[in-house]
N, C-alpha and C. Protein backbone atom coordinates (compact mmCIF):
# COMPACT_ATOMS: atom_id res chain seq x y z
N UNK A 1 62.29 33.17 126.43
CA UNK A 1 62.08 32.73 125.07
C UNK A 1 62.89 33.65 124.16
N UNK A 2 63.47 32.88 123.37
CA UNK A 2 64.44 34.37 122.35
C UNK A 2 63.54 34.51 121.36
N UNK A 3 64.33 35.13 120.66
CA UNK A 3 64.13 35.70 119.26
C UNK A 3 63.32 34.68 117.81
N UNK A 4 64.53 33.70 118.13
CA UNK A 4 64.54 32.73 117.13
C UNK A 4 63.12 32.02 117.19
N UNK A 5 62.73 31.59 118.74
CA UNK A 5 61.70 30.94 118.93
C UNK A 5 59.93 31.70 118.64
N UNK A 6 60.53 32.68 118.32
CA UNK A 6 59.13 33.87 118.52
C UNK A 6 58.60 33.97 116.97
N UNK A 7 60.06 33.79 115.74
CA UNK A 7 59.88 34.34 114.88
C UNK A 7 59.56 32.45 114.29
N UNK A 8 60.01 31.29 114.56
CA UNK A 8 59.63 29.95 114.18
C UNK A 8 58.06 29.84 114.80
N UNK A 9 57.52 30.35 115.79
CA UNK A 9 56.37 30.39 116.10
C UNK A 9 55.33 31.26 115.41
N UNK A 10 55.59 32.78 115.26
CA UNK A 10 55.37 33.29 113.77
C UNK A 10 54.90 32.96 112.52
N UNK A 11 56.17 32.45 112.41
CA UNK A 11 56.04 31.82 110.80
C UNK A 11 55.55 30.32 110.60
N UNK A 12 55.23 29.78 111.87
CA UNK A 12 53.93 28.54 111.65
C UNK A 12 52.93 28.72 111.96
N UNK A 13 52.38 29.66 112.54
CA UNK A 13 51.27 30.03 112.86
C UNK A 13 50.70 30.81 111.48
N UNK A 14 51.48 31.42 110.85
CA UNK A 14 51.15 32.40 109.50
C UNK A 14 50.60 31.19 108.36
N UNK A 15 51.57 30.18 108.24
CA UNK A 15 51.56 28.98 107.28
C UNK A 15 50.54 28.05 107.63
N UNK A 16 50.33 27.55 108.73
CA UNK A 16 49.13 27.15 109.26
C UNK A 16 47.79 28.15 109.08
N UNK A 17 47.71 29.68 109.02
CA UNK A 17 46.05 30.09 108.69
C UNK A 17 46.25 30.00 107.15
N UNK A 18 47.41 30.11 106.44
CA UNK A 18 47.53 30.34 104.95
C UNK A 18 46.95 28.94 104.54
N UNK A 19 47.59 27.90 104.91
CA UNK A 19 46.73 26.59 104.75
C UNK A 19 45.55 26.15 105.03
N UNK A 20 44.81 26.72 106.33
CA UNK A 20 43.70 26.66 106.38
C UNK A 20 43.16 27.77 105.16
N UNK A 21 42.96 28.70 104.78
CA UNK A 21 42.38 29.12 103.52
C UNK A 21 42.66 28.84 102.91
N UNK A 22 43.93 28.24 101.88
CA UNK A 22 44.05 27.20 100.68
C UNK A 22 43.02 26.23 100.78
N UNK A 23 42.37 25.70 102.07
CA UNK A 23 42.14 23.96 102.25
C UNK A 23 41.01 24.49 102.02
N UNK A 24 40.47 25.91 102.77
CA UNK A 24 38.66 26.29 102.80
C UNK A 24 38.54 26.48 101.25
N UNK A 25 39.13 27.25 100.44
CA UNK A 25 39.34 27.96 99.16
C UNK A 25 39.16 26.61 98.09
N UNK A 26 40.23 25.50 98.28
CA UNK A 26 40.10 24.53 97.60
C UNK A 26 38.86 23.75 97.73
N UNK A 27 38.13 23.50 99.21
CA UNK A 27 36.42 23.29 99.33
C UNK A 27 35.52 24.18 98.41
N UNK A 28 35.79 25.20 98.79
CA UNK A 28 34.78 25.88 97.43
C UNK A 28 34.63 25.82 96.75
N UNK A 29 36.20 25.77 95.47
CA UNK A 29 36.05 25.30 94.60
C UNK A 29 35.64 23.96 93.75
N UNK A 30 35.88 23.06 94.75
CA UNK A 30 34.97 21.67 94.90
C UNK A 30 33.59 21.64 94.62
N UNK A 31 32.93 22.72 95.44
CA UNK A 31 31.15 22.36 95.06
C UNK A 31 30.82 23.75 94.47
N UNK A 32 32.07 24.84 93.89
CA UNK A 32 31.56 25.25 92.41
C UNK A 32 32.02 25.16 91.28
N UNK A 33 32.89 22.91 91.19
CA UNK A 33 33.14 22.77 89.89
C UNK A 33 34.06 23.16 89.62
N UNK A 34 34.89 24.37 89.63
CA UNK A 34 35.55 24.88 89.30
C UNK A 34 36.80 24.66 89.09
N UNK A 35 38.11 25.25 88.50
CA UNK A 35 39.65 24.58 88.61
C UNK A 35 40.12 24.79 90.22
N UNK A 36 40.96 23.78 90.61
CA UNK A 36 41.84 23.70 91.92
C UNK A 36 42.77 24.57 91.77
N UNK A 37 43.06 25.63 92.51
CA UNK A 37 44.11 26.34 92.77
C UNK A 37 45.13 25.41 93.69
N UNK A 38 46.29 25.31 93.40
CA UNK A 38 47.34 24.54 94.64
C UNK A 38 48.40 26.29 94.81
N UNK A 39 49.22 25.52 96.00
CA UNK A 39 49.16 26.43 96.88
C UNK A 39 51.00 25.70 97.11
N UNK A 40 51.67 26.77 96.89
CA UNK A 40 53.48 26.32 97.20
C UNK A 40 54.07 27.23 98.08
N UNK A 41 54.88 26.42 98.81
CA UNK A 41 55.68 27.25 99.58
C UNK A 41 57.11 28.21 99.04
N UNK A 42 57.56 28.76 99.25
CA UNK A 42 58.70 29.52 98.52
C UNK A 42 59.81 29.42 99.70
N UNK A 43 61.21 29.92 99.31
CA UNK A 43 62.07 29.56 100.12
C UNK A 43 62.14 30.29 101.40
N UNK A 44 61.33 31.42 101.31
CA UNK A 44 61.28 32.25 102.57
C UNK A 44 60.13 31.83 103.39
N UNK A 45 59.44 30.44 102.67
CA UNK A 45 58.43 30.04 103.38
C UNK A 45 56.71 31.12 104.22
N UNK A 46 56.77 31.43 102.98
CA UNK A 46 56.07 32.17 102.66
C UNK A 46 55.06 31.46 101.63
N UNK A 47 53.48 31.47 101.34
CA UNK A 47 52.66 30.64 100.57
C UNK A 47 51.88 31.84 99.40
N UNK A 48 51.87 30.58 98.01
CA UNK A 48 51.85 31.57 97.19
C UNK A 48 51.00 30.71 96.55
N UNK A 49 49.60 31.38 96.24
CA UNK A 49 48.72 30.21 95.32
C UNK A 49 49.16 30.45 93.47
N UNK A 50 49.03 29.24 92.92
CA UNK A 50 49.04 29.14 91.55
C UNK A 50 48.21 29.42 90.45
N UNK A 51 48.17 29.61 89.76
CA UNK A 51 47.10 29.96 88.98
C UNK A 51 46.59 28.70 88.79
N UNK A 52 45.06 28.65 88.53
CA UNK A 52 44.47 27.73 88.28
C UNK A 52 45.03 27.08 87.33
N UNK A 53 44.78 25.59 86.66
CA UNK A 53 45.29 25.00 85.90
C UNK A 53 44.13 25.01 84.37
N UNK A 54 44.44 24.98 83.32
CA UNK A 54 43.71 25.29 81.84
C UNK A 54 42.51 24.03 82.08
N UNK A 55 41.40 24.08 81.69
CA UNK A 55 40.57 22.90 82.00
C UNK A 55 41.02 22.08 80.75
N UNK A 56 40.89 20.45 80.12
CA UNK A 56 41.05 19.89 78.89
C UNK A 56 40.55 20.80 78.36
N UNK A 57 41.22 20.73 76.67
CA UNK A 57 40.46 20.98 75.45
C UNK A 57 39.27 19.91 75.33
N UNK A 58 38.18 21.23 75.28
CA UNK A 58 36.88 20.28 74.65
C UNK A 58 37.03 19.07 73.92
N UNK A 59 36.19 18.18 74.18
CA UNK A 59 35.74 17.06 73.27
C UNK A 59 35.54 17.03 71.80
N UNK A 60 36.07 17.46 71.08
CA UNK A 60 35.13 17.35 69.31
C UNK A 60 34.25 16.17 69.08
N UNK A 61 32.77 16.50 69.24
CA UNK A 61 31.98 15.46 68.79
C UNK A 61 32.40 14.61 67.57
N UNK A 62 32.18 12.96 67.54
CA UNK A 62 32.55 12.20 66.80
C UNK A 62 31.80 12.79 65.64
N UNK A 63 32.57 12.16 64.10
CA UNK A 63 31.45 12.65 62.80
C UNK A 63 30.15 11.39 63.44
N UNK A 64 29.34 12.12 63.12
CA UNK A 64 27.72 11.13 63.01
C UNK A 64 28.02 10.01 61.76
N UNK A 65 27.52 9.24 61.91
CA UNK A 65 27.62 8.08 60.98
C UNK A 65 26.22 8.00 60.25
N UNK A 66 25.65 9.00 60.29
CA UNK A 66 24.23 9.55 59.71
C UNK A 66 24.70 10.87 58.60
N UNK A 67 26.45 10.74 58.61
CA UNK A 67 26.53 12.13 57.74
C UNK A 67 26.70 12.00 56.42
N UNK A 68 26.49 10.79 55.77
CA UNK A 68 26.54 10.51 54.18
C UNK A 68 27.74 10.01 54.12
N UNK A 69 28.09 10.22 52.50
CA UNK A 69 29.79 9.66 52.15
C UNK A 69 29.94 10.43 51.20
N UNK A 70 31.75 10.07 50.82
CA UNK A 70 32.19 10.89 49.57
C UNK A 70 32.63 11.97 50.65
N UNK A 71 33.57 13.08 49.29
CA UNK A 71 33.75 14.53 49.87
C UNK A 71 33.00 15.30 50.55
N UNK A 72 32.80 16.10 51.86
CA UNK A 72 31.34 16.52 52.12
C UNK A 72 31.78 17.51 53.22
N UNK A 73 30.47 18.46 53.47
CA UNK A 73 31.08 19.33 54.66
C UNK A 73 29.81 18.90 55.08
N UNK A 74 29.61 18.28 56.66
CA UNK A 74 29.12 18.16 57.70
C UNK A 74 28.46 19.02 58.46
N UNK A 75 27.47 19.89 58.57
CA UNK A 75 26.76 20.58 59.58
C UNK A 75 26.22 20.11 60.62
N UNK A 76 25.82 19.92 61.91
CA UNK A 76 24.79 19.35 62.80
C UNK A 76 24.15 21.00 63.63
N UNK A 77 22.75 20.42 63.15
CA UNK A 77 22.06 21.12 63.44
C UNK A 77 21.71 20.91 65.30
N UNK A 78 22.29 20.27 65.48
CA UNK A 78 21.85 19.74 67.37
C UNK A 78 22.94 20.17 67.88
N UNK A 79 24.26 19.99 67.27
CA UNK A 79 25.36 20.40 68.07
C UNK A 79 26.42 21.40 68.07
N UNK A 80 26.07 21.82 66.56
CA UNK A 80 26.65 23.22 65.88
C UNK A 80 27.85 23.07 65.74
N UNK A 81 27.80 22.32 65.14
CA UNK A 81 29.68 21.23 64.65
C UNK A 81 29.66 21.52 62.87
N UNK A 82 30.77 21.81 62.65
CA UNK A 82 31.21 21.49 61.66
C UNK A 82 32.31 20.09 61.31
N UNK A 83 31.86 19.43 59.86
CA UNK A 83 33.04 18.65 59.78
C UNK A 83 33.45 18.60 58.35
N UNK A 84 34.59 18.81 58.50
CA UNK A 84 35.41 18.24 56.63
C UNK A 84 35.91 17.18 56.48
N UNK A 85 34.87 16.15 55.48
CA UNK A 85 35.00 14.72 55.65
C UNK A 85 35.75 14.90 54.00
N UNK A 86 36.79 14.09 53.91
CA UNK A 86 37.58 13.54 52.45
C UNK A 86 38.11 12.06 53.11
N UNK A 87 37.27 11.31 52.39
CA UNK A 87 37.21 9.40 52.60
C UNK A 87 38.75 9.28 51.87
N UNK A 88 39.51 10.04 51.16
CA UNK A 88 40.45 9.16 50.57
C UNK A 88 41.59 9.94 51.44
N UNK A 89 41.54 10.48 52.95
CA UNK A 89 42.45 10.68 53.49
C UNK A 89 42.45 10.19 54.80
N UNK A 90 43.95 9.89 55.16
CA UNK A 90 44.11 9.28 56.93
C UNK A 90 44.33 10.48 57.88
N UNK A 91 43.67 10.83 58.79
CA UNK A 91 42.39 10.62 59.25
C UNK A 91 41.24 11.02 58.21
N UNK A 92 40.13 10.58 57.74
CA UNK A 92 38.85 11.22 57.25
C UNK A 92 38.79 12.63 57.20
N UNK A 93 38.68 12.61 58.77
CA UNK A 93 37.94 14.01 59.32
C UNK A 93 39.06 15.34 58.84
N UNK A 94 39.49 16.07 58.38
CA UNK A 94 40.29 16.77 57.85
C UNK A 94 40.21 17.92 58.88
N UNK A 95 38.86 18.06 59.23
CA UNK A 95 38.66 19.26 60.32
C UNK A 95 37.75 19.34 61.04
N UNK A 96 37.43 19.61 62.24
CA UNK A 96 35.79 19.65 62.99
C UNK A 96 35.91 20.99 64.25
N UNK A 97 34.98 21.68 64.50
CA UNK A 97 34.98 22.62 65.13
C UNK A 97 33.59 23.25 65.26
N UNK A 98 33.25 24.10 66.37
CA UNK A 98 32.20 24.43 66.39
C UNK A 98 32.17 25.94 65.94
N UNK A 99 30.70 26.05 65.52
CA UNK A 99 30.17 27.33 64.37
C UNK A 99 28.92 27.92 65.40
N UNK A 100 28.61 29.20 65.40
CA UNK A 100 27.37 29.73 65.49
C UNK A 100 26.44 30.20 64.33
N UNK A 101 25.37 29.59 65.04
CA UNK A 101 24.44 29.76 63.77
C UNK A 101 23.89 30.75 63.88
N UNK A 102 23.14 31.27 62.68
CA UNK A 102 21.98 32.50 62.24
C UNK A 102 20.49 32.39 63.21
N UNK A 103 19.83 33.12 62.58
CA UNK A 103 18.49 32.79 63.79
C UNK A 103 17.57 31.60 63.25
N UNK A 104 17.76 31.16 61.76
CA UNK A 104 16.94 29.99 61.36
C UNK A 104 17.89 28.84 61.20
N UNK A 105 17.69 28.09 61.05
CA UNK A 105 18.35 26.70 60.69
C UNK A 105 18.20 25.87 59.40
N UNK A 106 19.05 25.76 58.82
CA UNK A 106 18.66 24.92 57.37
C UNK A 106 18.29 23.41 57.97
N UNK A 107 16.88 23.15 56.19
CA UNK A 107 16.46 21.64 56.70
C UNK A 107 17.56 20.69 56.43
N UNK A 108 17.86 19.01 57.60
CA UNK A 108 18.47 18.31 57.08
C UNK A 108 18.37 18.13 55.79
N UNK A 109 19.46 18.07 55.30
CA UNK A 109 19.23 17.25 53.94
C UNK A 109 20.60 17.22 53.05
N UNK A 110 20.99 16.70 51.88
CA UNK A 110 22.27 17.22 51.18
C UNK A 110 21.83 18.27 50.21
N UNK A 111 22.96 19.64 49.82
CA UNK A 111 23.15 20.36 49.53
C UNK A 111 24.14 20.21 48.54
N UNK A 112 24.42 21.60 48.21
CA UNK A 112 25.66 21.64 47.02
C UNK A 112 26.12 23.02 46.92
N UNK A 113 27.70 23.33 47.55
CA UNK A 113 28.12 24.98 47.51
C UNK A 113 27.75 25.47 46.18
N UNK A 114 27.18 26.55 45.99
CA UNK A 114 26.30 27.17 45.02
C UNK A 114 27.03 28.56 44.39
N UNK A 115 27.82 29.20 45.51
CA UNK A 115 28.39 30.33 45.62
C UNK A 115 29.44 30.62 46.13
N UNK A 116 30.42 31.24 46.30
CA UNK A 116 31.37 31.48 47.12
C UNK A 116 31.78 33.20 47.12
N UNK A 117 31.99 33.98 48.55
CA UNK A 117 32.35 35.04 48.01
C UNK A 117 33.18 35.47 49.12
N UNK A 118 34.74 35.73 48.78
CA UNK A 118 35.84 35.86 49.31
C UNK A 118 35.33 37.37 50.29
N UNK A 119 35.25 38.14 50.33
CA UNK A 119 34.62 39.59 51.13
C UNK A 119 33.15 40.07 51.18
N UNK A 120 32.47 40.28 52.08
CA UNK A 120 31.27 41.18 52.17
C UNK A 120 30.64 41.58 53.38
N UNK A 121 29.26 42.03 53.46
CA UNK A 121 28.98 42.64 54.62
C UNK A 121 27.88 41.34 54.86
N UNK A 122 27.86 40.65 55.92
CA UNK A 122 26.62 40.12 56.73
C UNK A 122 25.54 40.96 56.83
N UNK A 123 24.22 39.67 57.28
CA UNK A 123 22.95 40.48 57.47
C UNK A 123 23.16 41.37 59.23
N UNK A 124 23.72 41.16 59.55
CA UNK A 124 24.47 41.60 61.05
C UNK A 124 25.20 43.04 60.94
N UNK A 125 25.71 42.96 59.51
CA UNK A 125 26.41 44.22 59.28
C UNK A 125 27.69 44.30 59.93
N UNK A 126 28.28 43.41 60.16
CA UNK A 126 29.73 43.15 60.03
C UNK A 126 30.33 42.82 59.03
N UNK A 127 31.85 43.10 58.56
CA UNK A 127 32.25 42.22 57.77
C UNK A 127 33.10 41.19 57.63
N UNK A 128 32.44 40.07 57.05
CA UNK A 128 32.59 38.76 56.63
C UNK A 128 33.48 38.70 55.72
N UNK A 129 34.21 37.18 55.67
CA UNK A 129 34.86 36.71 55.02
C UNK A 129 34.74 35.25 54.42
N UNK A 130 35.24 34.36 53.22
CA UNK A 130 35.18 33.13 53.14
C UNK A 130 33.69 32.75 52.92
N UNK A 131 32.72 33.70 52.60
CA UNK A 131 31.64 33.20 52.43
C UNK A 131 30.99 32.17 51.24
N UNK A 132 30.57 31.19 52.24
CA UNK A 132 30.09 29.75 51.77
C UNK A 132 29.06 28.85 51.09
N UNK A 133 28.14 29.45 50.30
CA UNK A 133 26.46 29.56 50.03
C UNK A 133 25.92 27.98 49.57
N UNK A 134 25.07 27.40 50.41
CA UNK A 134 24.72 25.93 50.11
C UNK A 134 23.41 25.76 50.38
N UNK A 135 22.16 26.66 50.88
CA UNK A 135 20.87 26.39 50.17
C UNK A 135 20.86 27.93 50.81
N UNK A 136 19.04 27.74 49.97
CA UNK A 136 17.82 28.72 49.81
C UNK A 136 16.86 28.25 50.82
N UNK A 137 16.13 28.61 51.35
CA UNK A 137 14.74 28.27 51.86
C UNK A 137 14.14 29.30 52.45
N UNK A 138 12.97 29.14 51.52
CA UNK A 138 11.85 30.44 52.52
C UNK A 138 12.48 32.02 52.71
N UNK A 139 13.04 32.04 51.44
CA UNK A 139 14.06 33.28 51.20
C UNK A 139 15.00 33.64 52.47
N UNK A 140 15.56 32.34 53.15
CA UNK A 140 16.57 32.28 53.93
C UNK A 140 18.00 32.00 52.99
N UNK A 141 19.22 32.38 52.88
CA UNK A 141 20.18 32.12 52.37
C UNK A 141 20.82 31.48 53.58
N UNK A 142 21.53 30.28 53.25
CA UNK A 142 22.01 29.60 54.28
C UNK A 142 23.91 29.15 53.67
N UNK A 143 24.73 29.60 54.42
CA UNK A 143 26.34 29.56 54.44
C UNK A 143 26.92 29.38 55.58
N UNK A 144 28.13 29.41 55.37
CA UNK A 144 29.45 29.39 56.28
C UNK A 144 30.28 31.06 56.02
N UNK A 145 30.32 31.56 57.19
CA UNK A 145 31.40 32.37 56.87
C UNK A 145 32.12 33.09 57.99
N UNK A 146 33.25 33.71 58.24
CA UNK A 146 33.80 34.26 59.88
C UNK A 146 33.47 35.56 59.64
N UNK A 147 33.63 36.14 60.70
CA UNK A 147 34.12 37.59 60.59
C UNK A 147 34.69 38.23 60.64
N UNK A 148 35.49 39.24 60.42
CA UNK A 148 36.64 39.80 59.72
C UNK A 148 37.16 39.94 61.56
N UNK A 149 36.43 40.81 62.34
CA UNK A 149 36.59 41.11 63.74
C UNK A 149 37.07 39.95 64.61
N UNK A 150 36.49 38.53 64.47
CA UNK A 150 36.64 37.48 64.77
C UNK A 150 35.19 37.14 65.77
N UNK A 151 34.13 38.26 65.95
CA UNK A 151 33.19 37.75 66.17
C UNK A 151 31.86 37.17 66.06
N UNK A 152 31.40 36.74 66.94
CA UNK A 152 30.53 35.82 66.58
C UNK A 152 29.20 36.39 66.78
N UNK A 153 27.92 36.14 65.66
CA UNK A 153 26.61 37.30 65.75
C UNK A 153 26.01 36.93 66.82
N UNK A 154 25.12 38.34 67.44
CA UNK A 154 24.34 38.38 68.15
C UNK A 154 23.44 38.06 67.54
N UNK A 155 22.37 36.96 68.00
CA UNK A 155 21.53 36.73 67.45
C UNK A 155 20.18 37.64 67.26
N UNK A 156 19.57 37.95 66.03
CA UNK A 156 18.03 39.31 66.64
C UNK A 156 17.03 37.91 66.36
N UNK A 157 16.54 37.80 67.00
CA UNK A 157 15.11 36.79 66.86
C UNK A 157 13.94 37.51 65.98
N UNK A 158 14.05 39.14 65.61
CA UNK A 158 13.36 39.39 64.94
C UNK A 158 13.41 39.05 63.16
N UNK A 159 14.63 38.96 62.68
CA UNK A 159 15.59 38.57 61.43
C UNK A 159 15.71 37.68 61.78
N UNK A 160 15.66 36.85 60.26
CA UNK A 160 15.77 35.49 59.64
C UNK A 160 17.01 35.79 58.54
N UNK A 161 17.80 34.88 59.44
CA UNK A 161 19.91 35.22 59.52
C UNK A 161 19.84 33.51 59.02
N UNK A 162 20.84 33.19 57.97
CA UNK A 162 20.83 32.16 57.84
C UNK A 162 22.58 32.15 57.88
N UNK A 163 23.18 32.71 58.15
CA UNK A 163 24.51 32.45 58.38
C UNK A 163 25.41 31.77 59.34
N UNK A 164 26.35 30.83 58.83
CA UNK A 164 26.39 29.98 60.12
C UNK A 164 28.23 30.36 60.26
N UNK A 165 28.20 31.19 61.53
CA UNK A 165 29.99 31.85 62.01
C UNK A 165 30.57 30.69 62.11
N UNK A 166 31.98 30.64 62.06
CA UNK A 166 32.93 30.50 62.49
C UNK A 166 33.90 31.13 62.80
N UNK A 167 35.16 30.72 63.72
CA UNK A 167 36.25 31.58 63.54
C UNK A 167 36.87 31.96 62.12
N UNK A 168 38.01 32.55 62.48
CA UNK A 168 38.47 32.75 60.93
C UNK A 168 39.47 31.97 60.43
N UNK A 169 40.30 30.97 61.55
CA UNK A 169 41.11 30.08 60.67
C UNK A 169 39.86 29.03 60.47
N UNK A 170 38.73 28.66 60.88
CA UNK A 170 38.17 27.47 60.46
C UNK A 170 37.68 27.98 59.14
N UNK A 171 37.03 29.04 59.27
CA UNK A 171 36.40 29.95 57.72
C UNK A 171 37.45 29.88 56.83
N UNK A 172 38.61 30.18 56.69
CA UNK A 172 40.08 29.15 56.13
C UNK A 172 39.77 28.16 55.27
N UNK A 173 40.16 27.40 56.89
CA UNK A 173 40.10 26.20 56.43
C UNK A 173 38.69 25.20 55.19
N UNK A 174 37.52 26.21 55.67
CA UNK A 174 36.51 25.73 54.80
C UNK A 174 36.23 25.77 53.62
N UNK A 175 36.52 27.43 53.23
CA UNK A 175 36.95 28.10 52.20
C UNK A 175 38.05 27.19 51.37
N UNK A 176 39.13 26.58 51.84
CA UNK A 176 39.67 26.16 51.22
C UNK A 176 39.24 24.57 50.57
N UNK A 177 38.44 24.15 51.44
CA UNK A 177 38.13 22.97 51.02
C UNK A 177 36.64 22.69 50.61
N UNK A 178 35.93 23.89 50.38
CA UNK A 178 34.99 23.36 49.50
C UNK A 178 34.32 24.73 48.39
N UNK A 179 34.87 24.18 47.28
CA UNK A 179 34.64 24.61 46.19
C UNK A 179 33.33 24.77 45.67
N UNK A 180 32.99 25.25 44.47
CA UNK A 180 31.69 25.06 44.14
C UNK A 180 31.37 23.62 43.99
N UNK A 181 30.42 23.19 44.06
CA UNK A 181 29.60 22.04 43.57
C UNK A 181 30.17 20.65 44.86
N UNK A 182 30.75 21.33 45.79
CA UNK A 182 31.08 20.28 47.26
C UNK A 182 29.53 20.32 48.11
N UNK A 183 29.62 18.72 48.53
CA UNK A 183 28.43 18.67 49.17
C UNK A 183 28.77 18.67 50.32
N UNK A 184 27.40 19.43 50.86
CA UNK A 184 26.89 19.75 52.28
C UNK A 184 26.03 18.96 52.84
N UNK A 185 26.20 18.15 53.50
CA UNK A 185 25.34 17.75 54.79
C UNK A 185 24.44 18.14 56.07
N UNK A 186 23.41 18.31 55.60
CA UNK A 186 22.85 19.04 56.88
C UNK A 186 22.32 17.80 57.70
N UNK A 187 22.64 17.66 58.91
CA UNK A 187 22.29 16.52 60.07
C UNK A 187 21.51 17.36 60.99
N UNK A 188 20.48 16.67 61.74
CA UNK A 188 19.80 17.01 62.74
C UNK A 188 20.91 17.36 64.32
């Protein structure tokens, strides 16, 4: 047997166990959901797995058709969506994204931005930006606003936080589009 035949026997036997663990590897990832790694050969025939592939971008929940009309910013209290509805533009929806909320929740109902304040400190004690003020309740203050850091509060279950995060281009974007006296929608 030469050389040639030792090292073609070799190198299928190597590619053959490399494939059997791609094939076991790709089972796993099967029943934990997870992204498929694939698996390429290179010219020295040699196997090289890929990085997993990005999963879709999330779904943006549709606006609710329970969210009023006119100019309005959209809250859902079930799904922690924001939306910026303006009826006299193509598409409507101007913006939608999801927010974390404070430890209480404002009641459904319509509102009206009351306040606005470009810098300050959260009840969290971070600092905030773009802050958004659209009710009172039960000496809860309830807004929109990001954080300067870009994160999002830990919630204390002992404090009654009525602040509802976003990132900071959506805090932007909100800031920019609702002024004083823009209505708020609070949805279940």
């Amino acid at each position: 047997m030469g050389p040639g035949v030792v090292v073609t026997g070799l190198t299928l036997g190597a590619l053959a166990v490399v494939s059997l663990l791609a094939f076991q590897a790709n089972g796993a990832q099967d029943r934990a959901g997870g992204p498929k790694p694939t698996a390429t050969t290179t010219a020295t025939g040699t196997a090289t797995a890929a990085a997993p592939t990005a999963s879709a971008t999330p779904t943006v929940p549709a606006l609710p058709a329970t969210s009023g009309t006119g100019l309005r910013v959209v809250y859902s209290v079930g799904s922690h969506y924001v939306w910026l509805v303006d009826p006299k533009k193509t598409p409507q929806v101007a913006a939608a994204f999801p927010v974390t909320p404070g430890s209480v929740e404002p009641t459904p109902g319509s509102y009206a931005v009351y306040s606005r304040t470009p810098t300050t400190t959260g009840t969290d004690g971070k600092q905030i930006e773009h802050v958004v003020r659209f009710a009172q309740q039960n000496g809860v203050v309830f807004g929109f606003s990001a954080a300067v850091d870009g994160a999002t509060p830990t919630t204390d279950p002992t404090a009654k936080t009525g602040g509802i995060r976003s990132g900071r281009a959506e805090g932007q974007l909100l800031w920019d589009f609702a002024p004083k006296e823009t209505k708020v929608v609070v949805i279940a």
